[in-house]
Protein backbone atom coordinates (compact mmCIF):
# COMPACT_ATOMS: atom_id res chain seq x y z
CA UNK A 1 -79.56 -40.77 -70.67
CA UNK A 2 -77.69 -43.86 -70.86
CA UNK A 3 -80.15 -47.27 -70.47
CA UNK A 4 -79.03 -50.52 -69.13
CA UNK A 5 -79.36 -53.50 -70.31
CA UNK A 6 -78.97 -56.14 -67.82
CA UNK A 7 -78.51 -60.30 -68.92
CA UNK A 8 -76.80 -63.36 -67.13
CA UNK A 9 -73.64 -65.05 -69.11
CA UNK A 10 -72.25 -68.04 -68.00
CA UNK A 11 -68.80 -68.23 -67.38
CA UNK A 12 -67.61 -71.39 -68.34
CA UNK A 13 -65.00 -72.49 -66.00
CA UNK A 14 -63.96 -73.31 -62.71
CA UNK A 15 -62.87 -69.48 -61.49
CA UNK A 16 -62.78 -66.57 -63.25
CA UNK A 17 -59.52 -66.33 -65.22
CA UNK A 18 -59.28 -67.90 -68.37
CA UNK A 19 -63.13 -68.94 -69.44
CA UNK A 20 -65.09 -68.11 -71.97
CA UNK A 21 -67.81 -66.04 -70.98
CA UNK A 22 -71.44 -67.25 -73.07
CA UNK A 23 -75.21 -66.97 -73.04
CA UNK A 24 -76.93 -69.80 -70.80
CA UNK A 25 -80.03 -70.94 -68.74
CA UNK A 26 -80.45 -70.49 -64.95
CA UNK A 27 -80.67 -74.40 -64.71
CA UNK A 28 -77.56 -74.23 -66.01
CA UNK A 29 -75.76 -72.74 -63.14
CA UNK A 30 -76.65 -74.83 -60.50
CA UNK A 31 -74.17 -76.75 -61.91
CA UNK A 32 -71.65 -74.27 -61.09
CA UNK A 33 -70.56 -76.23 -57.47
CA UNK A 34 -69.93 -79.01 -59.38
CA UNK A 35 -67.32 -77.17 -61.71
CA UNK A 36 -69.34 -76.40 -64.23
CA UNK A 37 -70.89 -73.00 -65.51
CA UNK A 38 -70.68 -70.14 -62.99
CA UNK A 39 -73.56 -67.14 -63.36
CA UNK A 40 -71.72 -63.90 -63.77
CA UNK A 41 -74.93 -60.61 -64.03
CA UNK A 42 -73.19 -58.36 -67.05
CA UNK A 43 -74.48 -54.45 -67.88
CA UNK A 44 -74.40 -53.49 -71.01
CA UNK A 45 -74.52 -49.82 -71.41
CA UNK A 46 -77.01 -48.71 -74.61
CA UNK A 47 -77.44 -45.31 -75.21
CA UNK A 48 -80.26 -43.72 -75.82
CA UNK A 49 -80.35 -41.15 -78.85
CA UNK A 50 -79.90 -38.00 -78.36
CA UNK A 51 -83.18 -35.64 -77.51
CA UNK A 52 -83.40 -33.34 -80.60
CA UNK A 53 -83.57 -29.52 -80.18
CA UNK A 54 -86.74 -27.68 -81.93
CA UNK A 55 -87.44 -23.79 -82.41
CA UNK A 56 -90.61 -23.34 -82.29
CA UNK A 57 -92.34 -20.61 -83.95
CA UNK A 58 -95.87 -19.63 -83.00
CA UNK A 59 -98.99 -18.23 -85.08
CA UNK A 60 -100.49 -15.03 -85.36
CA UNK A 61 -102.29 -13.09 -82.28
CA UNK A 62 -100.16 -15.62 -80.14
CA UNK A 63 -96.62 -15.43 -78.42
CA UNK A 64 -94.20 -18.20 -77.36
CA UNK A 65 -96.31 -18.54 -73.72
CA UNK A 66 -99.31 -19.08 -75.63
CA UNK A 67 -97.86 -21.67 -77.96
CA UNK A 68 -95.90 -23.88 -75.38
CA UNK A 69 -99.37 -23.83 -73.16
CA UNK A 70 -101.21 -24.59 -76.29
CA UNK A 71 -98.81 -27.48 -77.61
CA UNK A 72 -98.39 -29.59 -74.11
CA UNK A 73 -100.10 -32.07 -74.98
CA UNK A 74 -97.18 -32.27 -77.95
CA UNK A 75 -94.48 -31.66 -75.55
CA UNK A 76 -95.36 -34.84 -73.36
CA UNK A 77 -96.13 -37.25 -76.88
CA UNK A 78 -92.40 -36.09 -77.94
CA UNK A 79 -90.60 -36.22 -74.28
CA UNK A 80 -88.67 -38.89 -75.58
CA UNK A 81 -87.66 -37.29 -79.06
CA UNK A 82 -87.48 -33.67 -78.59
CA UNK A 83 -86.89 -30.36 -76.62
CA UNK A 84 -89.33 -28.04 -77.17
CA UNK A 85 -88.36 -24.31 -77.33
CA UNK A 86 -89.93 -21.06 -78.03
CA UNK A 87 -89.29 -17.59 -79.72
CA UNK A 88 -92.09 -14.49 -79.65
CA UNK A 89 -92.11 -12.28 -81.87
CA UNK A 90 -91.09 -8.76 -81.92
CA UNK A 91 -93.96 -6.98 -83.24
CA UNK A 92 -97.14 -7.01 -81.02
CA UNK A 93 -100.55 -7.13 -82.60
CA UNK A 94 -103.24 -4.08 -81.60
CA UNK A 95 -106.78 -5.74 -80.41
CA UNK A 96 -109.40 -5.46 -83.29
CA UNK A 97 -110.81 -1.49 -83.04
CA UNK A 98 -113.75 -1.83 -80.39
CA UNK A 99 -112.47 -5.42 -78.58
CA UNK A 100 -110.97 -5.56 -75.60
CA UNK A 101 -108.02 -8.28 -75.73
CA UNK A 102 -109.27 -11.83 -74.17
CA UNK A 103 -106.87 -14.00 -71.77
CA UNK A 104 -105.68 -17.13 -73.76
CA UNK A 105 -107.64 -20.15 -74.46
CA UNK A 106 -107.50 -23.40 -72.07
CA UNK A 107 -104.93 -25.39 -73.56
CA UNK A 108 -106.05 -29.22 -75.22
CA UNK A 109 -105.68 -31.07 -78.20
CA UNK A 110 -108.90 -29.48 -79.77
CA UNK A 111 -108.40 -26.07 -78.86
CA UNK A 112 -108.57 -23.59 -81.94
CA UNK A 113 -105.48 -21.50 -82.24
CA UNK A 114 -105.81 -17.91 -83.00
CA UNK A 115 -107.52 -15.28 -83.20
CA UNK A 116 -107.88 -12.98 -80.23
CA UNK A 117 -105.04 -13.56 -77.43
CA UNK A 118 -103.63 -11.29 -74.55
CA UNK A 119 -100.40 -9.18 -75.51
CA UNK A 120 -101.16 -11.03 -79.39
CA UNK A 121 -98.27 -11.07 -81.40
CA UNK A 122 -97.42 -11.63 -85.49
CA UNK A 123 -94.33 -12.06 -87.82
CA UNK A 124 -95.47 -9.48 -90.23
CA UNK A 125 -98.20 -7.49 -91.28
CA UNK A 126 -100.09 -7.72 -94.74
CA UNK A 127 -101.83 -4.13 -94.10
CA UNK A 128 -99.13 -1.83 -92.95
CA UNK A 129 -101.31 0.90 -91.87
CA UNK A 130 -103.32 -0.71 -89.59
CA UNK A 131 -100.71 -3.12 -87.91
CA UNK A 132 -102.91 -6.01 -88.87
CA UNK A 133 -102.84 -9.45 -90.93
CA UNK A 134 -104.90 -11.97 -93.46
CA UNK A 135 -103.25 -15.06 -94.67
CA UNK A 136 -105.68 -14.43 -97.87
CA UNK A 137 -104.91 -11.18 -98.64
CA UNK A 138 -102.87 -10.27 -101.88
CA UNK A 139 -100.67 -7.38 -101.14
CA UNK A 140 -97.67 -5.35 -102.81
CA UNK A 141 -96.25 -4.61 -99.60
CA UNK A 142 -95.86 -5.53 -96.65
CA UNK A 143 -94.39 -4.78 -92.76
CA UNK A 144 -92.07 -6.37 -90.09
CA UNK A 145 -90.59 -9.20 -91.95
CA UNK A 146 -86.81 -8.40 -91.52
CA UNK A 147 -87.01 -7.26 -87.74
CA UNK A 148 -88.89 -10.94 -87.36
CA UNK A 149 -86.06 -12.65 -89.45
CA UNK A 150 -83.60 -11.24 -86.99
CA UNK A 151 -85.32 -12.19 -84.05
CA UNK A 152 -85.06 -16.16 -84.90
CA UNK A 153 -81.49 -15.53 -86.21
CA UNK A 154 -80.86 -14.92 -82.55
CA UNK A 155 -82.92 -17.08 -80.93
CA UNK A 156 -81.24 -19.41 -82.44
CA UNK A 157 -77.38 -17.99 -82.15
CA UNK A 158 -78.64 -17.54 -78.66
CA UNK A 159 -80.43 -20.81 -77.58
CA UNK A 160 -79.05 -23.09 -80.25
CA UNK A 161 -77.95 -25.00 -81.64
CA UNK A 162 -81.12 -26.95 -82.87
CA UNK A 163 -81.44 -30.12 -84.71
CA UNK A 164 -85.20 -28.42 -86.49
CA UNK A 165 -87.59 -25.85 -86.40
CA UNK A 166 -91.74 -25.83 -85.97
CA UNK A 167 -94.14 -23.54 -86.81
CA UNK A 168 -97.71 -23.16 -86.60
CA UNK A 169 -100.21 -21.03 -88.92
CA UNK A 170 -98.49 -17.39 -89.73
CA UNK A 171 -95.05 -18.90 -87.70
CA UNK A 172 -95.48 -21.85 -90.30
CA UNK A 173 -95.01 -19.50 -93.47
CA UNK A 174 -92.21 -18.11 -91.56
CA UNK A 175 -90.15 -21.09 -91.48
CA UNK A 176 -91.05 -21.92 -94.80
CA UNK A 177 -89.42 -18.17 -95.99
CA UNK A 178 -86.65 -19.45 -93.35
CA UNK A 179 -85.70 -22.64 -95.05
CA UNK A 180 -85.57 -20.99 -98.41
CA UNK A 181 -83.21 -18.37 -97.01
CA UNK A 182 -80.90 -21.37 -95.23
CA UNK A 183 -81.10 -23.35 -98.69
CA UNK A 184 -79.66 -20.05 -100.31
CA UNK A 185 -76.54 -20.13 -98.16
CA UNK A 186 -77.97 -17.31 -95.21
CA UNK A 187 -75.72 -18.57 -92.25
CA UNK A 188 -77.63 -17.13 -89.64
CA UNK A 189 -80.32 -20.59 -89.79
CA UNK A 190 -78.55 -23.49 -89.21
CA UNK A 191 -80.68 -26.61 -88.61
CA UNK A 192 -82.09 -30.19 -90.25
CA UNK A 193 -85.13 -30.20 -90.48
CA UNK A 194 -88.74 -28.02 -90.68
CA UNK A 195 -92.37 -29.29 -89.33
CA UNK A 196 -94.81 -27.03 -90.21
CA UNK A 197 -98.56 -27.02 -89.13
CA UNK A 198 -101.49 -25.26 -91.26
CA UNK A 199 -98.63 -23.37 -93.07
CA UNK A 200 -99.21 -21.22 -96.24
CA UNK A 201 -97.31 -19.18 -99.06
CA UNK A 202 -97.39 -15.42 -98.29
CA UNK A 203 -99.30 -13.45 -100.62
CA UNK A 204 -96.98 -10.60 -100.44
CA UNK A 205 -95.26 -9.58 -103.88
CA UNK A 206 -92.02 -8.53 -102.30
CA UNK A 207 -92.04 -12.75 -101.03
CA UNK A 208 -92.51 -14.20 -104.22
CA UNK A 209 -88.34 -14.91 -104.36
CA UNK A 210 -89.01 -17.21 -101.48
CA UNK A 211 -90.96 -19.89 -103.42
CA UNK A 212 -88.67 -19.90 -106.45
CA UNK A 213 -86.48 -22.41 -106.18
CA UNK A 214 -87.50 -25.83 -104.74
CA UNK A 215 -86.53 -26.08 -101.32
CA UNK A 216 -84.51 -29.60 -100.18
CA UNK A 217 -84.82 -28.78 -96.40
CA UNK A 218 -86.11 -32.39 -95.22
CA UNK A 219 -89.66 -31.20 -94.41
CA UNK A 220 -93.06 -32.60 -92.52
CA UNK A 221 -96.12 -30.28 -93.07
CA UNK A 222 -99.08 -31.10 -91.06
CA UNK A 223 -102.59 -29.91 -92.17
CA UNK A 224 -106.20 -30.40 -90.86
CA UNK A 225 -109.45 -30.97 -93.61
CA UNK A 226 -111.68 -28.44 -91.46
CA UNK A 227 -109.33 -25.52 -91.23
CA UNK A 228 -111.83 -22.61 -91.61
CA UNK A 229 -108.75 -20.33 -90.83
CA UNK A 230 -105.96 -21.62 -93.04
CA UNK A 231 -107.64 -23.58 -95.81
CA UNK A 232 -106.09 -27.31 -96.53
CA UNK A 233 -105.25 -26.13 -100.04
CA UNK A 234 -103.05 -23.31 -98.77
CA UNK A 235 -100.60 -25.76 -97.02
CA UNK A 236 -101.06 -28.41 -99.73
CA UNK A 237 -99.82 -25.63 -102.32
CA UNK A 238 -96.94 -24.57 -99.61
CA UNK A 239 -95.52 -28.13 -99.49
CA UNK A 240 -95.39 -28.37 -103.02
CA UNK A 241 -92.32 -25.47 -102.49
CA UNK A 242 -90.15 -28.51 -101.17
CA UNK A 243 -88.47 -31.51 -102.13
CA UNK A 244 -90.10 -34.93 -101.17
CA UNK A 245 -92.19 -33.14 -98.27
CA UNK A 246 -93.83 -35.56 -95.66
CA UNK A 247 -97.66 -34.43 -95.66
CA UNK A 248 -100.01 -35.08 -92.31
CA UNK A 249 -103.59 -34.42 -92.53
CA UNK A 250 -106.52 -34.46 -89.97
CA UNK A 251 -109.82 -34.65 -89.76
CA UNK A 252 -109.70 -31.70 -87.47
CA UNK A 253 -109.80 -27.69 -87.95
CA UNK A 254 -106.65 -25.15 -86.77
CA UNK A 255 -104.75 -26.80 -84.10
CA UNK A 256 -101.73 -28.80 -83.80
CA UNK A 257 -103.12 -32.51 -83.71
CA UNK A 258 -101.56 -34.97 -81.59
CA UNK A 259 -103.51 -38.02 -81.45
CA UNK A 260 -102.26 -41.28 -82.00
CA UNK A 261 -102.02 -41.61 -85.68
CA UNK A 262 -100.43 -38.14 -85.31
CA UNK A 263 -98.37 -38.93 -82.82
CA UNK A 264 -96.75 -41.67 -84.60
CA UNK A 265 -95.72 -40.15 -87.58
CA UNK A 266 -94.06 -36.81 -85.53
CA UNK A 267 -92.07 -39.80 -83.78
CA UNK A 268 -91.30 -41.16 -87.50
CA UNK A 269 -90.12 -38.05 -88.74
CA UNK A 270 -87.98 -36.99 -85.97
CA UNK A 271 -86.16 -40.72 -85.68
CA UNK A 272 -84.69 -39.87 -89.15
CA UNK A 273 -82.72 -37.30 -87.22
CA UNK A 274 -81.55 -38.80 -84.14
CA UNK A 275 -77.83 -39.64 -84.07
CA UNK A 276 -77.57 -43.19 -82.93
């Protein structure tokens, strides 16, 4: 979107061939009868800098419908910044034996994010037998990874290209895994930058090569002080995996935050990538 901005120059001269167009007052051009300055209104085009593009990548027991109702208030504070857009994941997540699955949450800044959600989805399961998941859980194997891998690989050959990518909870420690894979030369990620929310190192064995190597991708990770679901520790410990990480905590629990102190660093962040 292209903004104008509009000022009166004077244009010093009788007509207009052959002055010399320069800033003045509007007192000034009343002397333009007499021969003096004459007003001329000038546009100058700005541009604005571009909107960035962001993948974003929801949590556990959710899907991308879930996560773009649950982060509106997010979508409106970065209208001017960013594009918002959003991936599910393959593998669908059985209801708990002896639940029935409940429609999603009403949508708001506060709203905790998780743990029982209509047609539920995850990015990979910690106990492969049972099709289910604990961020806590310390496991030699695990379930789904690759087929979830995939399926942002062609979200993003398919929607992209994207400036970043955002994740949330379970979606979080997905892009971390992603960033390491795009650091070690895996062409299927291309992108900037990574904001990740209540994040966490998997406790899988078989993803131990994932937090080997510092990663450099340019990195905000966002954390609240009363997560009961994701501990602040876990995420502190996960942005220790990068280089120079940005770190945003909260006084809140497991939800993306988007007040005003919030909201101000997300825009801070994101200006760093915005062409001008």
């Amino acid at each position: 979107m292209t903004q104008l901005d509009w000022g009166v120059n004077w244009w010093r001269g009788n007509n207009l061939s052959g002055g010399q167009c320069v800033r003045g007052s509007w007192l000034s051009s009343r002397m333009g009868l007499g021969g003096g300055l004459l007003p001329v209104v000038v546009a100058v085009a700005v541009m604005a800098p571009p909107v960035l593009r962001l993948l974003c990548v929801h949590g556990y027991r959710q899907d991308g419908r879930i996560f773009r109702e649950r982060t509106g208030s997010l979508r409106k504070a970065l209208r001017k910044r960013a594009e918002l857009l959003y991936v599910s994941s393959p593998l669908r997540v059985p209801p708990p034996l002896g639940t029935t699955a409940q429609p999603p949450a009403a949508a708001g800044d506060g709203t905790q994010m998780g743990e029982t959600e209509e047609d539920g989805r995850g990015w990979w399961f910690s106990n492969p037998v049972e099709d289910s998941f604990n961020a806590l859980d310390h496991v030699e194997t695990c379930k789904g990874l690759e087929e979830s891998l995939e399926t942002i690989s062609k979200a993003m050959a398919e929607l992209g290209p994207f400036d970043g990518i955002m994740g949330f909870s379970q979606g979080a420690a997905l892009v971390a895994m992603v960033c390491a894979l795009k650091q070690k030369g895996d062409p299927r990620f291309q992108f900037d930058f990574a904001i990740l929310v209540a994040g966490f190192k998997s406790r899988c064995k078989l993803h131990e090569h994932f937090y080997q190597e510092p990663i450099a991708i340019p990195s905000l990770h966002v954390f609240g002080d009363t997560d009961r679901v994701i501990p602040g520790e876990l995420s502190q410990d996960l942005s220790k995996s990068f280089v120079d990480p940005v770190i945003l905590t909260h006084t809140g629990g497991h939800f993306v935050p988007v007040s005003a102190p919030q909201k101000l660093v997300y825009s801070e962040f994101l200006e760093r990538f915005q062409k001008k």
